[in-house]
C-alpha atoms as a PDB file:
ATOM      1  CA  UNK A   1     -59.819 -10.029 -25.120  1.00  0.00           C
ATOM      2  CA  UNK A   2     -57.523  -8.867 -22.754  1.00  0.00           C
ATOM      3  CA  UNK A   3     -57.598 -12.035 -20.504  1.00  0.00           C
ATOM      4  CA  UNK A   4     -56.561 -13.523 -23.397  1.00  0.00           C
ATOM      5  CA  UNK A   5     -53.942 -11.121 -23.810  1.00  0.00           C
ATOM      6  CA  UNK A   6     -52.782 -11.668 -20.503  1.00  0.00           C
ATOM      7  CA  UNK A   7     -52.620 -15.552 -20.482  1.00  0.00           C
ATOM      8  CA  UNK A   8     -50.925 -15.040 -23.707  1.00  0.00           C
ATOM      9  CA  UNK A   9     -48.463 -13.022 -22.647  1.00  0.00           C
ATOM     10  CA  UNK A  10     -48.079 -15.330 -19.430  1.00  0.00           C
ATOM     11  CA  UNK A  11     -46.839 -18.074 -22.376  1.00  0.00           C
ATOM     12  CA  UNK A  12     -44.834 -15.641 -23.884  1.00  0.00           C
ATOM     13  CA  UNK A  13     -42.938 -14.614 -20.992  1.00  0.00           C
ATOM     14  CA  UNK A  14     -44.499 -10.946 -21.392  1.00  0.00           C
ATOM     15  CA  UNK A  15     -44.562  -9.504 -18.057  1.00  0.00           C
ATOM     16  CA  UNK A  16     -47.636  -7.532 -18.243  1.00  0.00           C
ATOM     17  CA  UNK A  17     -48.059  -5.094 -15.163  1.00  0.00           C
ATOM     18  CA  UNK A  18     -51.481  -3.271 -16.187  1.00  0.00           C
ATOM     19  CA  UNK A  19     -53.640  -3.032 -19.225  1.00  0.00           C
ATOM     20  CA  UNK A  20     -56.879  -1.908 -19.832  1.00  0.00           C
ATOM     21  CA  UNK A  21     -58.516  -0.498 -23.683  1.00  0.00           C
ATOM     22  CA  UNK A  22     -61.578   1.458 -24.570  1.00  0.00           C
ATOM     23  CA  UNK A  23     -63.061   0.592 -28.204  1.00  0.00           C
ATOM     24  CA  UNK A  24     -60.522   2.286 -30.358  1.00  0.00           C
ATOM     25  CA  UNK A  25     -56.805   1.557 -28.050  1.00  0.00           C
ATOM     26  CA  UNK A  26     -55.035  -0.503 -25.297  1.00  0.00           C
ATOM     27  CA  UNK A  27     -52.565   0.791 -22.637  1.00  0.00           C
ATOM     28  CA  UNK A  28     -50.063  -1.660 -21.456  1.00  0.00           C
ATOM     29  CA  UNK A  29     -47.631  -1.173 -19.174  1.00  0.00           C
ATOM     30  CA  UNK A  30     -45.118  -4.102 -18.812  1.00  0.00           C
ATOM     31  CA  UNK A  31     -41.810  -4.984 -17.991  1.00  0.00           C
ATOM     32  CA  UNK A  32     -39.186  -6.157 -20.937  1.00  0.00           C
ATOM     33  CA  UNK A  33     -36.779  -9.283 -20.875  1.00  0.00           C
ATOM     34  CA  UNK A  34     -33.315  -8.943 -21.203  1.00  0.00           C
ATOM     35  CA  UNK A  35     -33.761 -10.320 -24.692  1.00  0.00           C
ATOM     36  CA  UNK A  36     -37.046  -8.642 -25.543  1.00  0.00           C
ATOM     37  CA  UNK A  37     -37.782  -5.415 -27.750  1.00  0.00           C
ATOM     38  CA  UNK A  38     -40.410  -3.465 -27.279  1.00  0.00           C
ATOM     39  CA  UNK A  39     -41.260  -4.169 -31.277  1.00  0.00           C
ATOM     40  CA  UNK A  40     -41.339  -8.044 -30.595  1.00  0.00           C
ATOM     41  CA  UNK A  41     -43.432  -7.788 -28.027  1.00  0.00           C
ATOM     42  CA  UNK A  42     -46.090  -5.377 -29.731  1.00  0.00           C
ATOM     43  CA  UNK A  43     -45.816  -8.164 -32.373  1.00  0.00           C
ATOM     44  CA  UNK A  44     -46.252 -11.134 -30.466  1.00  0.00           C
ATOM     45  CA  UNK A  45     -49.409  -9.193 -28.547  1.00  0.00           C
ATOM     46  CA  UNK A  46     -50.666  -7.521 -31.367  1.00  0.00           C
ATOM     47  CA  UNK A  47     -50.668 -10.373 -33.793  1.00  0.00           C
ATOM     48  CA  UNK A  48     -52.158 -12.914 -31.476  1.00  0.00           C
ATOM     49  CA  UNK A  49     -54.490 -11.524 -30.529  1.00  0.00           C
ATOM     50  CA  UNK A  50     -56.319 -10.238 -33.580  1.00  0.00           C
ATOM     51  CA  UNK A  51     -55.785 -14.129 -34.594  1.00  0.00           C
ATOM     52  CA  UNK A  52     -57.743 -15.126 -31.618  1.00  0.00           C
ATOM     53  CA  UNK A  53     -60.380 -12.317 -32.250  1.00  0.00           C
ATOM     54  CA  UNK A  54     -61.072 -13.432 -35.960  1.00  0.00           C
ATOM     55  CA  UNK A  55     -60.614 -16.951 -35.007  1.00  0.00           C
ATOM     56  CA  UNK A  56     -63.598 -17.076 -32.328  1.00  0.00           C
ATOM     57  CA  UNK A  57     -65.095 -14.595 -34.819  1.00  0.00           C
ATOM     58  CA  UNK A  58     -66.182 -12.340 -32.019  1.00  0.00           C
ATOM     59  CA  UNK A  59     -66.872  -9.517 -34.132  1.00  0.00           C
ATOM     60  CA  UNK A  60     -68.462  -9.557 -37.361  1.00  0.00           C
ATOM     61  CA  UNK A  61     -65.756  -7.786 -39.645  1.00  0.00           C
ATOM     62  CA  UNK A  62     -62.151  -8.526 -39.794  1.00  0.00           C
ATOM     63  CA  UNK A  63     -60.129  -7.050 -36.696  1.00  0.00           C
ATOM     64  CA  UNK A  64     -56.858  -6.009 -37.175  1.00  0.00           C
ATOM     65  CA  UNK A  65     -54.518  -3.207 -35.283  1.00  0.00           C
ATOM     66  CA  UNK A  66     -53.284  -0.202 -36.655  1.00  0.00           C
ATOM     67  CA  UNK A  67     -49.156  -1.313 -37.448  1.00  0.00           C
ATOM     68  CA  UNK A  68     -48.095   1.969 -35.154  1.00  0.00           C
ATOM     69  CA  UNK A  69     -47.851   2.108 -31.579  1.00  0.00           C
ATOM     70  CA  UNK A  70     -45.935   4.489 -29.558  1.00  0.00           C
ATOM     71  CA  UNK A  71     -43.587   3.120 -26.176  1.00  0.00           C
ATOM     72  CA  UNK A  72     -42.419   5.316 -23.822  1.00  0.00           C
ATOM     73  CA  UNK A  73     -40.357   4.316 -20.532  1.00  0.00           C
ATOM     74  CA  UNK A  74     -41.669   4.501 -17.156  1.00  0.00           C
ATOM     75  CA  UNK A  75     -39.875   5.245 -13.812  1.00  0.00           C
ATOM     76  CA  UNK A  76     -40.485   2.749 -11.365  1.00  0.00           C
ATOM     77  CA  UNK A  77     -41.018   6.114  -9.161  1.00  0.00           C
ATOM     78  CA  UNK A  78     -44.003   6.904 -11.135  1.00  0.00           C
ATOM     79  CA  UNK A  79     -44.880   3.252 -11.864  1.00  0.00           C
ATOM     80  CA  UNK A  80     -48.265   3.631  -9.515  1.00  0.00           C
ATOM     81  CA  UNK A  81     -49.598   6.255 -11.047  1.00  0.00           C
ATOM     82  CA  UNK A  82     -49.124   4.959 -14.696  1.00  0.00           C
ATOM     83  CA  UNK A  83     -50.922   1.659 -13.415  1.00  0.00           C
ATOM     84  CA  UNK A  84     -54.388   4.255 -11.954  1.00  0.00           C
ATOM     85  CA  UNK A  85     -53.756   5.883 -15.414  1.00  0.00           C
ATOM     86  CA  UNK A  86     -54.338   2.661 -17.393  1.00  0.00           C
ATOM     87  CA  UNK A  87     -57.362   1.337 -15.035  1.00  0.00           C
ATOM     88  CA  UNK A  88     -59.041   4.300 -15.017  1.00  0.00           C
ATOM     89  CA  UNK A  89     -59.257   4.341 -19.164  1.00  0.00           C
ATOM     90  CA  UNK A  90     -63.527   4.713 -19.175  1.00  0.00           C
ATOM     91  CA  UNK A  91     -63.491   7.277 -16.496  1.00  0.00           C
ATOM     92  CA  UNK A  92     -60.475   9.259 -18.507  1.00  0.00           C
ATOM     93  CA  UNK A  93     -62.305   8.907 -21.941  1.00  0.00           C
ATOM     94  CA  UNK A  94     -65.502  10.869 -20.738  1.00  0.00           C
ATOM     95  CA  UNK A  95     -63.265  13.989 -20.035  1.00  0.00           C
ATOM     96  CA  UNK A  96     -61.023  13.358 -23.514  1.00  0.00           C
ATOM     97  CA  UNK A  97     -61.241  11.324 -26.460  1.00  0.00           C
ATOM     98  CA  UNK A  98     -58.857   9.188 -28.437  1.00  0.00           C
ATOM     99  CA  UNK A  99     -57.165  12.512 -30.601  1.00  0.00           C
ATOM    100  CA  UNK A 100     -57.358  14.656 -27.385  1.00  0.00           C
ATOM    101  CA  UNK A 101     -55.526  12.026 -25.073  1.00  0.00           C
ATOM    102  CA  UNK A 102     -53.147  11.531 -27.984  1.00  0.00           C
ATOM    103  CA  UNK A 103     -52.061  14.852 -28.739  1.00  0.00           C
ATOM    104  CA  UNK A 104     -51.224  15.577 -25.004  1.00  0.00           C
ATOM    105  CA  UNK A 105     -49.466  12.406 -24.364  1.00  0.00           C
ATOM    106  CA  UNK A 106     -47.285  13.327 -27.649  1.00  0.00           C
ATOM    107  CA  UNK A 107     -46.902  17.242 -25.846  1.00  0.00           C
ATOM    108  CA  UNK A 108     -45.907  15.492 -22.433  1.00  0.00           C
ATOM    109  CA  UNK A 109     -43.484  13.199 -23.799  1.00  0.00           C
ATOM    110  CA  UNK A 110     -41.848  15.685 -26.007  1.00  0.00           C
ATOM    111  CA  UNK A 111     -42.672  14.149 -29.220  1.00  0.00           C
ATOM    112  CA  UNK A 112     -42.899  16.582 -31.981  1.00  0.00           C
ATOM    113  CA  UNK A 113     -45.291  14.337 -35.128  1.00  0.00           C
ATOM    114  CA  UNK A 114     -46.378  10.704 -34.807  1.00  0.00           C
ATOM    115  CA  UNK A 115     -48.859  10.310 -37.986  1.00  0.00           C
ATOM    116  CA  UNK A 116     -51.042   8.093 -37.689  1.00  0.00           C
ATOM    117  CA  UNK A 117     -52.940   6.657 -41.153  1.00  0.00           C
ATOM    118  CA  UNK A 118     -56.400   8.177 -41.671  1.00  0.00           C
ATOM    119  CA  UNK A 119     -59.036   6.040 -40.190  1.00  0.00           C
ATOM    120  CA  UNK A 120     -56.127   4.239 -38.062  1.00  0.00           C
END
């Protein structure tokens, strides 16, 4: 899936930088068009590729994304770091797991509630 996502976003004119998921999320870090929001481009990504996923039928019930998704902006100074962060996602997930990683990204960023749907 995310090859797909990448040559997708290639055709989109998504500028994807680094992206990498573990079985229940995706980090993507990538670079916005002048005429791009970040909710179009969750969209676009989002929505194509849970078309291609129940299209080739590669798993055996429905796939869909939760509709949330949180987007914070990254200093090119830090931009390095961000990218080990997202290709390191297995290693990172043995230490924390989804909730864990989720609750100190909101602490880090300063972001008092994000609820998230049970079972989302």
């Amino acid at each position: 899936m995310l090859e797909h996502i990448k040559q997708n976003s290639i055709e989109k004119e998504i500028y994807i930088i680094a992206v990498n998921c573990v079985e229940d999320h995706i980090h993507i870090l990538l670079s916005l068009g002048s005429e791009q929001t970040i909710s179009k481009v969750a969209m676009l990504i989002k929505g194509e590729s849970s078309f291609w996923v129940n299209k080739n039928k590669l798993l055996s019930t429905k796939f869909e994304w939760q509709d949330e998704f949180i987007a914070i902006s990254v200093s090119k100074s830090i931009e390095n770091r961000v990218i080990e962060y997202i290709k390191n996602q297995e290693e990172h997930h043995q230490k924390f797991d989804f909730q864990k990683e989720y609750d100190i990204f909101l602490k880090i960023n300063g972001i008092e509630k994000v609820w998230l749907k049970p079972n989302d």
